[in-house]
PDB file of N, CA and C in Angstrom:
ATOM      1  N   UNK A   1      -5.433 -40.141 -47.500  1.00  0.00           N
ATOM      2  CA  UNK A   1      -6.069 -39.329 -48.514  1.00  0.00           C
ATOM      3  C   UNK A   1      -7.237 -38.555 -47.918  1.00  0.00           C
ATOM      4  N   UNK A   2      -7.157 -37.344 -48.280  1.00  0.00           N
ATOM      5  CA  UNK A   2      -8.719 -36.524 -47.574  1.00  0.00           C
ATOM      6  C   UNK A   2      -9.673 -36.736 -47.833  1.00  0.00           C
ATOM      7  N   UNK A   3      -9.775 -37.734 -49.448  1.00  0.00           N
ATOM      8  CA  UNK A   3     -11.191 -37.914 -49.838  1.00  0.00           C
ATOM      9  C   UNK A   3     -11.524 -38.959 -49.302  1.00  0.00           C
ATOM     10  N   UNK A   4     -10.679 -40.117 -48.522  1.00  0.00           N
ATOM     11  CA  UNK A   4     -11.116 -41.076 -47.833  1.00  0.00           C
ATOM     12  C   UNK A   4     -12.080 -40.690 -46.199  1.00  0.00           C
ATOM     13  N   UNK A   5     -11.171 -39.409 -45.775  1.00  0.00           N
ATOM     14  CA  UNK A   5     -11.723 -38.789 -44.726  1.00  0.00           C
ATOM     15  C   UNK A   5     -12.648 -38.401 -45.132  1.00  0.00           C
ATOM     16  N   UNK A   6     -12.801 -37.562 -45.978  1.00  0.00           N
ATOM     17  CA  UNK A   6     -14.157 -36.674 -46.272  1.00  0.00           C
ATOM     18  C   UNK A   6     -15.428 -37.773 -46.349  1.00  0.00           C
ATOM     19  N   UNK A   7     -15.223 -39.094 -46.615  1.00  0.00           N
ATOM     20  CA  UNK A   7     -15.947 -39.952 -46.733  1.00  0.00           C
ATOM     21  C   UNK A   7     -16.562 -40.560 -45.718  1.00  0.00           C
ATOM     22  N   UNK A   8     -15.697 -40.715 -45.010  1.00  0.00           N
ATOM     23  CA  UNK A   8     -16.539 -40.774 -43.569  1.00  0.00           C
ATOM     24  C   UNK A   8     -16.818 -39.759 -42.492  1.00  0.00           C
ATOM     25  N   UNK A   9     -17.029 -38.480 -42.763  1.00  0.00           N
ATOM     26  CA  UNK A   9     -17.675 -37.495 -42.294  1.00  0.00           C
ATOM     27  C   UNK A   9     -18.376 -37.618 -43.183  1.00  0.00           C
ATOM     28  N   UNK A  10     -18.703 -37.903 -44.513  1.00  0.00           N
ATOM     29  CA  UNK A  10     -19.812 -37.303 -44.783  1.00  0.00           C
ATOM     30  C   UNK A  10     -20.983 -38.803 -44.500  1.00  0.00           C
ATOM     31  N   UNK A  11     -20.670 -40.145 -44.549  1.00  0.00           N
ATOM     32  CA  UNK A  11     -21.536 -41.152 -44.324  1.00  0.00           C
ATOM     33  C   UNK A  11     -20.748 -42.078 -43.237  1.00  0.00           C
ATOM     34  N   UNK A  12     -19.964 -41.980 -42.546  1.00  0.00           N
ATOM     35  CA  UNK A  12     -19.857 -43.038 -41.160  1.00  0.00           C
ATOM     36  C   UNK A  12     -21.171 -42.747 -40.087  1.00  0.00           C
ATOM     37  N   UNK A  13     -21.374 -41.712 -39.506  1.00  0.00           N
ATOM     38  CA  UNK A  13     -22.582 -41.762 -38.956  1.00  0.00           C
ATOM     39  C   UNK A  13     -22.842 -40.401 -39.099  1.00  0.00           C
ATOM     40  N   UNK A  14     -23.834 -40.052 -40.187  1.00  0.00           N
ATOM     41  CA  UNK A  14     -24.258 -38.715 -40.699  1.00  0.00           C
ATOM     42  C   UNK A  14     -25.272 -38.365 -39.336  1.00  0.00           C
ATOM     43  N   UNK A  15     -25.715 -38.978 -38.697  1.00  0.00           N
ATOM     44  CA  UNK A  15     -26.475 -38.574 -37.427  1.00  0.00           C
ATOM     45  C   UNK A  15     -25.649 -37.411 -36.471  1.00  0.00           C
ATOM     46  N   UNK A  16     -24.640 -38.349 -36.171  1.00  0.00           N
ATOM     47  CA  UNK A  16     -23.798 -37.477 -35.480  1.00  0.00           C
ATOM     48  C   UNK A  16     -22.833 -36.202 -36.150  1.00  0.00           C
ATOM     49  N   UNK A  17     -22.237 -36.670 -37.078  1.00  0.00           N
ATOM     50  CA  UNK A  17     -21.192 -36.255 -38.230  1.00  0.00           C
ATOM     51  C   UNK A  17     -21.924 -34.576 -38.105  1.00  0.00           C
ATOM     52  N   UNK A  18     -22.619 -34.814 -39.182  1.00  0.00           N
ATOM     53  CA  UNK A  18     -23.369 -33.740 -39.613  1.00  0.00           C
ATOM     54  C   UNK A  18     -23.536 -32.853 -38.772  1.00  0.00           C
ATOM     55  N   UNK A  19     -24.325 -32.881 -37.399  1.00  0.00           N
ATOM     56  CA  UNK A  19     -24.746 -31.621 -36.973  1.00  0.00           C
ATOM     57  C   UNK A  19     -23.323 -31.261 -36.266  1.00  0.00           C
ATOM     58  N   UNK A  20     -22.706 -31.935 -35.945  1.00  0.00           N
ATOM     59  CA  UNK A  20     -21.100 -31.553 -35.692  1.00  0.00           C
ATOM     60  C   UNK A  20     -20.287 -30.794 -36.593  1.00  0.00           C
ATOM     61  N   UNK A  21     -19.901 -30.815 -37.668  1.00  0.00           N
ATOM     62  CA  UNK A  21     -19.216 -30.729 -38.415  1.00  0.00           C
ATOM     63  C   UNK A  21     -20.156 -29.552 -39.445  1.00  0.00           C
ATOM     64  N   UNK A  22     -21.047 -29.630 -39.636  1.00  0.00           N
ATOM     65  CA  UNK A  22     -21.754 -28.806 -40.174  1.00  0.00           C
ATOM     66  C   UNK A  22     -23.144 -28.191 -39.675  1.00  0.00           C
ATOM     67  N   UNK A  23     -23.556 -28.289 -38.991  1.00  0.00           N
ATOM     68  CA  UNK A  23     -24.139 -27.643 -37.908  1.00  0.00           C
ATOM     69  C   UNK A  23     -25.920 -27.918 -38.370  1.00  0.00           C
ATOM     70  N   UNK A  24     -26.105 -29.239 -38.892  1.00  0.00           N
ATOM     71  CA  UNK A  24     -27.822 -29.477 -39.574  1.00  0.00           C
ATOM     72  C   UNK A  24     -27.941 -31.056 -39.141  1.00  0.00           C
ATOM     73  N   UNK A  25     -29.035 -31.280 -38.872  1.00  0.00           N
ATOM     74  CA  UNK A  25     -29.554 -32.173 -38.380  1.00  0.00           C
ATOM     75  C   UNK A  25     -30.014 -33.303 -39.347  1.00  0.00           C
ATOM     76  N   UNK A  26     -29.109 -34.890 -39.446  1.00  0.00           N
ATOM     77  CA  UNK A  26     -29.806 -36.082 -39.783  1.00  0.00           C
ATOM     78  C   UNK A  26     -30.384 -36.980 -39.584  1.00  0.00           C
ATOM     79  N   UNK A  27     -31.624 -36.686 -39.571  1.00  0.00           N
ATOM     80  CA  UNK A  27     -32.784 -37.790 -39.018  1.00  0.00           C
ATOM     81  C   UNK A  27     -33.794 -37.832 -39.458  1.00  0.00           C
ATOM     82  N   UNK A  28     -33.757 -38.536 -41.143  1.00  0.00           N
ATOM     83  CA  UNK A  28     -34.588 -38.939 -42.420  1.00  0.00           C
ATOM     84  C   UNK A  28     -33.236 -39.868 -42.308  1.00  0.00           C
ATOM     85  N   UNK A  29     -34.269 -41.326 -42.756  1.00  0.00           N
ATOM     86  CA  UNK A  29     -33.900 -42.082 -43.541  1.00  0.00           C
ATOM     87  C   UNK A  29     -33.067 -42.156 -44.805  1.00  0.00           C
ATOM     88  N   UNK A  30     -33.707 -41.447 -45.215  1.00  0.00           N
ATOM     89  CA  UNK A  30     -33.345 -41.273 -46.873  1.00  0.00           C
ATOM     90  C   UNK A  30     -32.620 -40.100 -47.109  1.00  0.00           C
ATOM     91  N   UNK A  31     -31.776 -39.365 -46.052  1.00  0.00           N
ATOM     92  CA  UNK A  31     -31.058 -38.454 -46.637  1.00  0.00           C
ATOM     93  C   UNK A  31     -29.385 -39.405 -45.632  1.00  0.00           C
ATOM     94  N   UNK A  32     -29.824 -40.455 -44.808  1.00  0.00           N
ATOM     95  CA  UNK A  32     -28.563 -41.003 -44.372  1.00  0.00           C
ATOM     96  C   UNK A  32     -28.756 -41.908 -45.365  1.00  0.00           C
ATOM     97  N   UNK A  33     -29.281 -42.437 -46.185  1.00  0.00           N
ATOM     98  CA  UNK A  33     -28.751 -42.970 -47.278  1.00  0.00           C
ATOM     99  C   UNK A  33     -28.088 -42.358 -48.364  1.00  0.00           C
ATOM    100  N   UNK A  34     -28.481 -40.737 -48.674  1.00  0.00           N
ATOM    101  CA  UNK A  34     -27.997 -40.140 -49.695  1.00  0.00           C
ATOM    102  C   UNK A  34     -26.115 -39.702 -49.259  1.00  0.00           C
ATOM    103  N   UNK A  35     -25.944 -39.286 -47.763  1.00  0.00           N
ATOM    104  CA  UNK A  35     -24.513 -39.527 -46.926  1.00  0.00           C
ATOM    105  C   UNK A  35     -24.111 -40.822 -47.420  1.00  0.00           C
ATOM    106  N   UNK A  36     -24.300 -41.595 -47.103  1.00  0.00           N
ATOM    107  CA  UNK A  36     -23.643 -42.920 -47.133  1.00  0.00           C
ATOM    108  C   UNK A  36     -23.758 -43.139 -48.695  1.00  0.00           C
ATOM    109  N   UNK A  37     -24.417 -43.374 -49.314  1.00  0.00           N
ATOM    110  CA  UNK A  37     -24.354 -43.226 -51.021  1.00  0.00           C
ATOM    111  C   UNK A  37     -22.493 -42.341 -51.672  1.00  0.00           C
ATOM    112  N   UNK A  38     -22.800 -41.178 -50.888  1.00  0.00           N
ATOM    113  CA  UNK A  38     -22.039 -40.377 -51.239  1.00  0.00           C
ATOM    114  C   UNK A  38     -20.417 -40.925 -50.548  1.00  0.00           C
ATOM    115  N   UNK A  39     -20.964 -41.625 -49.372  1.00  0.00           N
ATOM    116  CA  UNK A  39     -19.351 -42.065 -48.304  1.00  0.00           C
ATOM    117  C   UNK A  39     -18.824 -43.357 -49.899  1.00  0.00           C
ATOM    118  N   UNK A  40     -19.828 -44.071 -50.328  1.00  0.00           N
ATOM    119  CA  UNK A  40     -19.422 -44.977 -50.888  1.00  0.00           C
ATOM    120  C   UNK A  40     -18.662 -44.770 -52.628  1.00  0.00           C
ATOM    121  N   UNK A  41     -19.456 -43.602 -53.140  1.00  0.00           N
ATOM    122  CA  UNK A  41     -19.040 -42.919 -54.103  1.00  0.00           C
ATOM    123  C   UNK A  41     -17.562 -42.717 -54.329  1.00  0.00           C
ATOM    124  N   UNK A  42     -17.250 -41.742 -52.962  1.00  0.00           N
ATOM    125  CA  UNK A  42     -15.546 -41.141 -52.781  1.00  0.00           C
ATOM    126  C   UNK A  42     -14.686 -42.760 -52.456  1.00  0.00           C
ATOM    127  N   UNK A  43     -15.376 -43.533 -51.694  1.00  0.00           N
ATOM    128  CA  UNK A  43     -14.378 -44.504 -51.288  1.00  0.00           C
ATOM    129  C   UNK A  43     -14.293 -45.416 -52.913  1.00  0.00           C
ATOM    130  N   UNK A  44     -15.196 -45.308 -53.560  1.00  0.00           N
ATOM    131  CA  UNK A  44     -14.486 -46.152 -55.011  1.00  0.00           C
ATOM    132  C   UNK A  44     -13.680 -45.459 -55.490  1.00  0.00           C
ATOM    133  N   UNK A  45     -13.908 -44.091 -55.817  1.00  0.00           N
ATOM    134  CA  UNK A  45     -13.206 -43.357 -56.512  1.00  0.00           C
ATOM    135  C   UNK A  45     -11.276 -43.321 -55.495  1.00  0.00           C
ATOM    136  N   UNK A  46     -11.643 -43.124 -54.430  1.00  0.00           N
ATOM    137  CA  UNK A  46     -10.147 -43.557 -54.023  1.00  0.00           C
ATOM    138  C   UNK A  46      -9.649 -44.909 -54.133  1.00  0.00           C
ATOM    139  N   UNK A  47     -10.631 -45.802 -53.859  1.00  0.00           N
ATOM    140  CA  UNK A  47      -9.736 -46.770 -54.211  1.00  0.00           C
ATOM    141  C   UNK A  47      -9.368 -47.124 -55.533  1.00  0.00           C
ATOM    142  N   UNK A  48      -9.974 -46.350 -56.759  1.00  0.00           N
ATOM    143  CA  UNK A  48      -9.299 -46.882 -57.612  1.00  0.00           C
ATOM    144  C   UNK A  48      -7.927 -45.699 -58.361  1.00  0.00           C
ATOM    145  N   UNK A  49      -7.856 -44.830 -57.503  1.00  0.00           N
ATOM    146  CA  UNK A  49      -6.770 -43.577 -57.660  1.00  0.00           C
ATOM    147  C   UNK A  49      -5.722 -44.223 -57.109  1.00  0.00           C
ATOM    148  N   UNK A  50      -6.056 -44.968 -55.808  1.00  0.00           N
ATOM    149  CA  UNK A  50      -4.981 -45.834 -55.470  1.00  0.00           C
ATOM    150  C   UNK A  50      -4.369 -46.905 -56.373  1.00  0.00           C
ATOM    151  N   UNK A  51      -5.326 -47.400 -56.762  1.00  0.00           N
ATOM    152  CA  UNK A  51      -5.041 -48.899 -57.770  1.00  0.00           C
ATOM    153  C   UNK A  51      -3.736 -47.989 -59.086  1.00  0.00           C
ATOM    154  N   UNK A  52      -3.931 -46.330 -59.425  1.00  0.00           N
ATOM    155  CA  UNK A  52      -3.838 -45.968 -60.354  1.00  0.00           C
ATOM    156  C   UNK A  52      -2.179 -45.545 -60.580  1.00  0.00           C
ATOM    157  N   UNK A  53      -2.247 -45.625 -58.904  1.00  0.00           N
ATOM    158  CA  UNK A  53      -1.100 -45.119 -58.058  1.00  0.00           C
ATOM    159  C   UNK A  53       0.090 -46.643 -58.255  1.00  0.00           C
ATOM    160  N   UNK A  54      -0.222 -47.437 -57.696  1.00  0.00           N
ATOM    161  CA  UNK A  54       0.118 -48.650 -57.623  1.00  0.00           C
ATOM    162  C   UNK A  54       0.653 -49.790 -59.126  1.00  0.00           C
ATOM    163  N   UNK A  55      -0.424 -49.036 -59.765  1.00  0.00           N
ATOM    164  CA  UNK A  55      -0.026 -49.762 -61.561  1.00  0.00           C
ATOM    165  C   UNK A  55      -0.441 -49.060 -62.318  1.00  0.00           C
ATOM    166  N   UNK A  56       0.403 -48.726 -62.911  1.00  0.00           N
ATOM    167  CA  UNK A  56       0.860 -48.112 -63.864  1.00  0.00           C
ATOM    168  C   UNK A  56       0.115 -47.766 -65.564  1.00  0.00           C
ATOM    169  N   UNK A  57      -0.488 -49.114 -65.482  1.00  0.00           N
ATOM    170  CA  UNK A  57      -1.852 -49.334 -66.424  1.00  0.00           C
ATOM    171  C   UNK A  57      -2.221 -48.500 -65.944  1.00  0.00           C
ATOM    172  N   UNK A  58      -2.643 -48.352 -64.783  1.00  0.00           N
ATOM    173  CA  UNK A  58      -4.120 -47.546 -64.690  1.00  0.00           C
ATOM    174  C   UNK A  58      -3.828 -46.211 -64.335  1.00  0.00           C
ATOM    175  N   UNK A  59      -2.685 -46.161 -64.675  1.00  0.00           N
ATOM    176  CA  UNK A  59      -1.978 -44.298 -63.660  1.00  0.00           C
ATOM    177  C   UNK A  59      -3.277 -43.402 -64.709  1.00  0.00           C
ATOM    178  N   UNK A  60      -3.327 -43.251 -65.991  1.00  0.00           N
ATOM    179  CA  UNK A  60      -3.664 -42.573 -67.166  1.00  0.00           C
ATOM    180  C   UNK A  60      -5.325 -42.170 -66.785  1.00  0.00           C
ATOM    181  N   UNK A  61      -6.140 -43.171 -66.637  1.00  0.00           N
ATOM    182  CA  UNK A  61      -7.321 -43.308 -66.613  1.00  0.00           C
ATOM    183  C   UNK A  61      -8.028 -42.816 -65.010  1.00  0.00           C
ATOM    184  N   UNK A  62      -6.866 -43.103 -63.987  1.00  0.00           N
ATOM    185  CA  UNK A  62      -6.770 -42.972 -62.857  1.00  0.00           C
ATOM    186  C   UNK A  62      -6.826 -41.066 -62.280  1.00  0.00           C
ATOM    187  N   UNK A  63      -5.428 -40.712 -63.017  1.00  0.00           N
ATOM    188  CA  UNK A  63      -5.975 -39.163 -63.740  1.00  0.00           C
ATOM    189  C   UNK A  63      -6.937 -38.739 -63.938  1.00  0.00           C
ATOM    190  N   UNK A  64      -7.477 -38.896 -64.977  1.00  0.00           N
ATOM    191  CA  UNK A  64      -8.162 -38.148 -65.315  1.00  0.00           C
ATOM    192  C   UNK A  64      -9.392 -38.440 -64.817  1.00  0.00           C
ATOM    193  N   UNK A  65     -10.043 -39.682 -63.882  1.00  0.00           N
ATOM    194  CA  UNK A  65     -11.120 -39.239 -63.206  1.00  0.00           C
ATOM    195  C   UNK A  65     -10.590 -38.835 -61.955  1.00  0.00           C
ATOM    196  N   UNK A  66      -9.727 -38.208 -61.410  1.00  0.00           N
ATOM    197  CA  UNK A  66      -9.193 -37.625 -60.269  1.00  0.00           C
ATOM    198  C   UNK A  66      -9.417 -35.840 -60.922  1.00  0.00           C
ATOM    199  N   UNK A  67      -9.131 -35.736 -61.705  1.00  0.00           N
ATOM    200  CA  UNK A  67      -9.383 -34.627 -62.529  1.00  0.00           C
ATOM    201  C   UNK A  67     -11.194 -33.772 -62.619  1.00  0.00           C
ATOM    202  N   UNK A  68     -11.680 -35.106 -63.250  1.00  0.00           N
ATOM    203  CA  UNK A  68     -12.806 -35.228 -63.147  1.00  0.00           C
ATOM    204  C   UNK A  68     -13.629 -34.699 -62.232  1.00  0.00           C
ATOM    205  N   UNK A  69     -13.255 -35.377 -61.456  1.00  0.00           N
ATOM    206  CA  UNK A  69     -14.046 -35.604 -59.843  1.00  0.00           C
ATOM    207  C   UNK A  69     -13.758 -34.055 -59.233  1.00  0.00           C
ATOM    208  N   UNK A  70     -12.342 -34.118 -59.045  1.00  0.00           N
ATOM    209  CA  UNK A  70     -11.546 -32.914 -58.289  1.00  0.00           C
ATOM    210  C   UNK A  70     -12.495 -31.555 -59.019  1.00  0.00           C
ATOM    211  N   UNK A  71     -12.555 -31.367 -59.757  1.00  0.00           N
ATOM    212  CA  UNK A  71     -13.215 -30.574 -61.172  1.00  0.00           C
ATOM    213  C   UNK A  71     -14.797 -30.118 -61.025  1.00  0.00           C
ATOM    214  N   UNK A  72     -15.383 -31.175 -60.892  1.00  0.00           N
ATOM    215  CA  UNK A  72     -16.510 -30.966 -60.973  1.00  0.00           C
ATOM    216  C   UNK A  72     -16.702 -31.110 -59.116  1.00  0.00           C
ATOM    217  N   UNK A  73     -16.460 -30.925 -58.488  1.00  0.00           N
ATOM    218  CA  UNK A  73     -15.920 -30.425 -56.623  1.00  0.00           C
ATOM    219  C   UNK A  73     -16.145 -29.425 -57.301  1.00  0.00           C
ATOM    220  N   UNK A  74     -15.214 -28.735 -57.318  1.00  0.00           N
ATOM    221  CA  UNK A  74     -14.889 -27.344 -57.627  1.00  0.00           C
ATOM    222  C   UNK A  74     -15.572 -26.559 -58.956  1.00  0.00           C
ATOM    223  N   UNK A  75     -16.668 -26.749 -59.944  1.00  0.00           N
ATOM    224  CA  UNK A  75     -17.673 -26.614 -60.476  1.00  0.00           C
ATOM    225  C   UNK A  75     -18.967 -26.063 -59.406  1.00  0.00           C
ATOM    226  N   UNK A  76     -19.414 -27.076 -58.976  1.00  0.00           N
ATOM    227  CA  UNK A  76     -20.331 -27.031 -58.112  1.00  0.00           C
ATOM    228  C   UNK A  76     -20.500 -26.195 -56.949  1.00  0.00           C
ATOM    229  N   UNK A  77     -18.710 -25.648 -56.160  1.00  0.00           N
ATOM    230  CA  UNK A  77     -18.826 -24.723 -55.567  1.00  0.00           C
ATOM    231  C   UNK A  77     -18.745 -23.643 -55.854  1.00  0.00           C
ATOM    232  N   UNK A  78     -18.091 -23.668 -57.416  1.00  0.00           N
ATOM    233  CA  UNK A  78     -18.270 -22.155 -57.594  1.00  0.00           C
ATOM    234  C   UNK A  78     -19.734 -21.842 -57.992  1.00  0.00           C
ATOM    235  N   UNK A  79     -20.805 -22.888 -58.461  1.00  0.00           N
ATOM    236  CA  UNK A  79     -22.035 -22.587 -58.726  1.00  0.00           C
ATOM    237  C   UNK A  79     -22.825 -21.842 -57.274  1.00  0.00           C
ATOM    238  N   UNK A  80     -22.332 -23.029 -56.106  1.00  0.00           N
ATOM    239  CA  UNK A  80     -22.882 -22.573 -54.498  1.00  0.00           C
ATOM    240  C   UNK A  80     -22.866 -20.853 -54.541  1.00  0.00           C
ATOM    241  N   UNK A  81     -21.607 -20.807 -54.743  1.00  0.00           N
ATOM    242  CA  UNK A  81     -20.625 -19.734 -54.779  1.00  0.00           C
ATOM    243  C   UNK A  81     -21.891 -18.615 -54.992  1.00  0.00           C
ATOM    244  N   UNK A  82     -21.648 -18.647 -56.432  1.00  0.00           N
ATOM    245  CA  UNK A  82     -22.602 -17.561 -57.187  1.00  0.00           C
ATOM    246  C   UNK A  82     -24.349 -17.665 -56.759  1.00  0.00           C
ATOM    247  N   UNK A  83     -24.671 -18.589 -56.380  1.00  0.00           N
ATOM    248  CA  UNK A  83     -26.549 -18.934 -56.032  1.00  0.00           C
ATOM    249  C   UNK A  83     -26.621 -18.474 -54.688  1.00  0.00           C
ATOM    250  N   UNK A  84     -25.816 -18.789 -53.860  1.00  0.00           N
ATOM    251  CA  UNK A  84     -25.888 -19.220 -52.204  1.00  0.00           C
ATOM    252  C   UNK A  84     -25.496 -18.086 -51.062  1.00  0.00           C
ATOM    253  N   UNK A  85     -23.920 -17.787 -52.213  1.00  0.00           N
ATOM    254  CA  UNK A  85     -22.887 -17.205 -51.712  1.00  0.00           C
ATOM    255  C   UNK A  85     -21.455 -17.600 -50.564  1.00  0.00           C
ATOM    256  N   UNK A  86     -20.980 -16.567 -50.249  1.00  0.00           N
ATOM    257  CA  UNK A  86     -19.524 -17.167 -50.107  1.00  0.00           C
ATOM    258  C   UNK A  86     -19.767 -17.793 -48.512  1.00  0.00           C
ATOM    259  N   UNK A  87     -18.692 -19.048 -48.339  1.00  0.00           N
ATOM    260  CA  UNK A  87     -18.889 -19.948 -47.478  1.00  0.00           C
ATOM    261  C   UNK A  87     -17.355 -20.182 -47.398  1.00  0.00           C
ATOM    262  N   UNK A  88     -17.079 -19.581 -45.979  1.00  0.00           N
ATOM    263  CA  UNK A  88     -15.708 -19.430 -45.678  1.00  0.00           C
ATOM    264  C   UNK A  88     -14.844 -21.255 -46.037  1.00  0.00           C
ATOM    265  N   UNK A  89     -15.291 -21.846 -44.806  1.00  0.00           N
ATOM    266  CA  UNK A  89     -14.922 -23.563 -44.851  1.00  0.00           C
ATOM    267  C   UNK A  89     -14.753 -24.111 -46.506  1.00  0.00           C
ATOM    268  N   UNK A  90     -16.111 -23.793 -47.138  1.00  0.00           N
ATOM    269  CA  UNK A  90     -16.207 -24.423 -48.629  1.00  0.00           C
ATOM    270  C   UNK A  90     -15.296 -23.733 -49.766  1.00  0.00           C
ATOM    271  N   UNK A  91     -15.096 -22.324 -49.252  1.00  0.00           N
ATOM    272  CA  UNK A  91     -14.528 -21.418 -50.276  1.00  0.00           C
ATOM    273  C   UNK A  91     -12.599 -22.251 -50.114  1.00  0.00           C
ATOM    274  N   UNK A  92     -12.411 -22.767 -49.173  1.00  0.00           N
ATOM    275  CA  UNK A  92     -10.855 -23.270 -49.363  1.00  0.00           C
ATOM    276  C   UNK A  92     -10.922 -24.628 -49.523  1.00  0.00           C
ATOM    277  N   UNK A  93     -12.007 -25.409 -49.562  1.00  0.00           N
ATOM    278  CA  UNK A  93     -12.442 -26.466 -50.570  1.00  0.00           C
ATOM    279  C   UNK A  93     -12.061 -26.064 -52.039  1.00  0.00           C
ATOM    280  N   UNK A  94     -12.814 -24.864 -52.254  1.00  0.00           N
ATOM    281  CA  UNK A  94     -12.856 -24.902 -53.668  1.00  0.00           C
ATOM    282  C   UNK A  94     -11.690 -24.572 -54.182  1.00  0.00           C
ATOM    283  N   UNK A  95     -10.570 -24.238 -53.334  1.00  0.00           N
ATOM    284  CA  UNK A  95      -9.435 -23.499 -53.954  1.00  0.00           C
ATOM    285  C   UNK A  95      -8.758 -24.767 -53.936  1.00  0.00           C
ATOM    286  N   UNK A  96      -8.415 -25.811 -52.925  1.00  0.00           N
ATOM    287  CA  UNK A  96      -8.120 -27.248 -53.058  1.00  0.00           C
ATOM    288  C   UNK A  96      -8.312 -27.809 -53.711  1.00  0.00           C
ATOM    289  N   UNK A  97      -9.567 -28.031 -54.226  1.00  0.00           N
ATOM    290  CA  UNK A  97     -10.130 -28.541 -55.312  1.00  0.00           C
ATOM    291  C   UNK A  97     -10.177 -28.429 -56.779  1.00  0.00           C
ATOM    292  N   UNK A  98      -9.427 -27.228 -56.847  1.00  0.00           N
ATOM    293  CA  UNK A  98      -8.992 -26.547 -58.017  1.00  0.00           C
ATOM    294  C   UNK A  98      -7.863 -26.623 -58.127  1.00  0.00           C
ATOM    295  N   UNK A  99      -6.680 -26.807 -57.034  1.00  0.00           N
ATOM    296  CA  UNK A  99      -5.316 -26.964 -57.510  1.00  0.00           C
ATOM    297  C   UNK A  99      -4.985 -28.436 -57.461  1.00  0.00           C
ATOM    298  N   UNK A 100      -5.953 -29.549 -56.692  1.00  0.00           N
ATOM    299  CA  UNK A 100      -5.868 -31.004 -57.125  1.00  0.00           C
ATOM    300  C   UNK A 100      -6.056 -31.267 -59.028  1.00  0.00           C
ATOM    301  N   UNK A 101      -7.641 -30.598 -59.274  1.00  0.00           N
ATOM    302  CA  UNK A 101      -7.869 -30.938 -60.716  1.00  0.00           C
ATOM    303  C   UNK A 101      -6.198 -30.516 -61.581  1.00  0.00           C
ATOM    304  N   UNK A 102      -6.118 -28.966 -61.338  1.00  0.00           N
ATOM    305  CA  UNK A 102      -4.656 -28.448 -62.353  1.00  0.00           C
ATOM    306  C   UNK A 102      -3.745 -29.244 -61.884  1.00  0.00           C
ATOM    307  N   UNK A 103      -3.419 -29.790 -60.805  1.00  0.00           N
ATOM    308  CA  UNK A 103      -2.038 -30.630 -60.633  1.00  0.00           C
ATOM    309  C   UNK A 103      -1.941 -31.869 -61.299  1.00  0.00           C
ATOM    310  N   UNK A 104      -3.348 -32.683 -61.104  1.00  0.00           N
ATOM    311  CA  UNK A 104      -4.056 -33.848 -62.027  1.00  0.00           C
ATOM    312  C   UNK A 104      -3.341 -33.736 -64.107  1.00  0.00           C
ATOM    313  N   UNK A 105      -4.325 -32.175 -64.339  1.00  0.00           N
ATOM    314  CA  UNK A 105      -3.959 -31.997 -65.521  1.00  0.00           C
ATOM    315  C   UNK A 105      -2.522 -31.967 -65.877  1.00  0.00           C
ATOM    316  N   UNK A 106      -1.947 -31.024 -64.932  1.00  0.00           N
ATOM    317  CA  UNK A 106      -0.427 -30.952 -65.381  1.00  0.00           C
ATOM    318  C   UNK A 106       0.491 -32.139 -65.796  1.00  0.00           C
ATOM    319  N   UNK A 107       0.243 -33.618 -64.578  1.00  0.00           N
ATOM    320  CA  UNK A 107       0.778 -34.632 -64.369  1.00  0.00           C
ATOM    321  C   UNK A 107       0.383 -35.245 -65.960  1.00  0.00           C
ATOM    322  N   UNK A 108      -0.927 -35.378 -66.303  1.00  0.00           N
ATOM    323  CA  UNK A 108      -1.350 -35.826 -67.478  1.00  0.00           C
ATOM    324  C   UNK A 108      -0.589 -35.276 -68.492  1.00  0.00           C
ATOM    325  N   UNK A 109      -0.299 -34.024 -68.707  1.00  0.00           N
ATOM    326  CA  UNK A 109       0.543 -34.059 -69.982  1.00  0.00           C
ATOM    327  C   UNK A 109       2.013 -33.928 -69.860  1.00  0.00           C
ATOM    328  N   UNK A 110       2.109 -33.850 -68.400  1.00  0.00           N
ATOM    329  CA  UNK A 110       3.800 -33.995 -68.283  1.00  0.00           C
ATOM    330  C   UNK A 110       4.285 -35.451 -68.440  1.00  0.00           C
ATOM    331  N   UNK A 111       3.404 -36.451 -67.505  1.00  0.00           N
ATOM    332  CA  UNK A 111       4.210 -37.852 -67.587  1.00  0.00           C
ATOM    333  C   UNK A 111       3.688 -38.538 -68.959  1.00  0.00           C
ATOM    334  N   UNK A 112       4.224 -39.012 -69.455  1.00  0.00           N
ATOM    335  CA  UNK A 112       3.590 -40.235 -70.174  1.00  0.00           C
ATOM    336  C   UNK A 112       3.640 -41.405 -69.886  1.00  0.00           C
ATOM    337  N   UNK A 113       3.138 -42.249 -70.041  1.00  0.00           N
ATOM    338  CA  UNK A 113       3.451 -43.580 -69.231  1.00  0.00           C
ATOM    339  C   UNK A 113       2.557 -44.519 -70.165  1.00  0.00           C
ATOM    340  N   UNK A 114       3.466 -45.449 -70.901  1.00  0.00           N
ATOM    341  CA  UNK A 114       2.877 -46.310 -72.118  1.00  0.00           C
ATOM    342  C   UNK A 114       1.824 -47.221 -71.277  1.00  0.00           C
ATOM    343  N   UNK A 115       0.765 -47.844 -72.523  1.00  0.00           N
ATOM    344  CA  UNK A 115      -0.390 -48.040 -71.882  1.00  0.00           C
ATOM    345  C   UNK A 115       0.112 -49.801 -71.985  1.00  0.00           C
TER     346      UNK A 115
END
């Protein structure tokens, strides 16, 4: 899953990660906690997309914070978007991120799957 990757680029070692991968420097305390906060964030949220994947109970609920999540990704960059401006790398984030949420939605009202 990419959001498992994305998770550890963004908090396995934000020291290194970071100025690699995005070209800024981590060395505050408290912003490799806000990386790693964030590594730990995506890794619940996948693991429980997985769980959602796996049983069937949870396919429904599993959705729609995949939706969620995927959604408000792609919220936030189009906000970058408009404040910041356009950001080649992030701009096909956001288009990813926008056809995860609609594929999310679609699945939601195409499957049903008793609770």
């Amino acid at each position: 899953m990419v959001v498992i990757g994305a998770s550890f680029v963004y908090g396995g070692n934000p020291s290194k990660f970071m100025p690699w991968v995005f070209g800024f420097e981590v060395d505050n305390l408290e912003l490799k906690n806000i990386f790693r906060a964030i590594m730990g964030l995506y890794l619940g949220f996948a693991v429980y997309w997985i769980i959602g994947i796996r049983n069937p109970k949870h396919w429904r609920n599993a959705t729609i914070t995949n939706i969620i999540f995927m959604g408000g990704l792609a919220f936030g960059r189009v906000i970058s978007t408009l404040v910041d401006g356009i950001s080649t790398p992030y701009s096909i984030g956001l288009v990813l991120e926008a056809i995860m949420m609609c594929w999310g939605w679609y699945n939601l009202k195409k499957i049903k799957i008793p609770n």
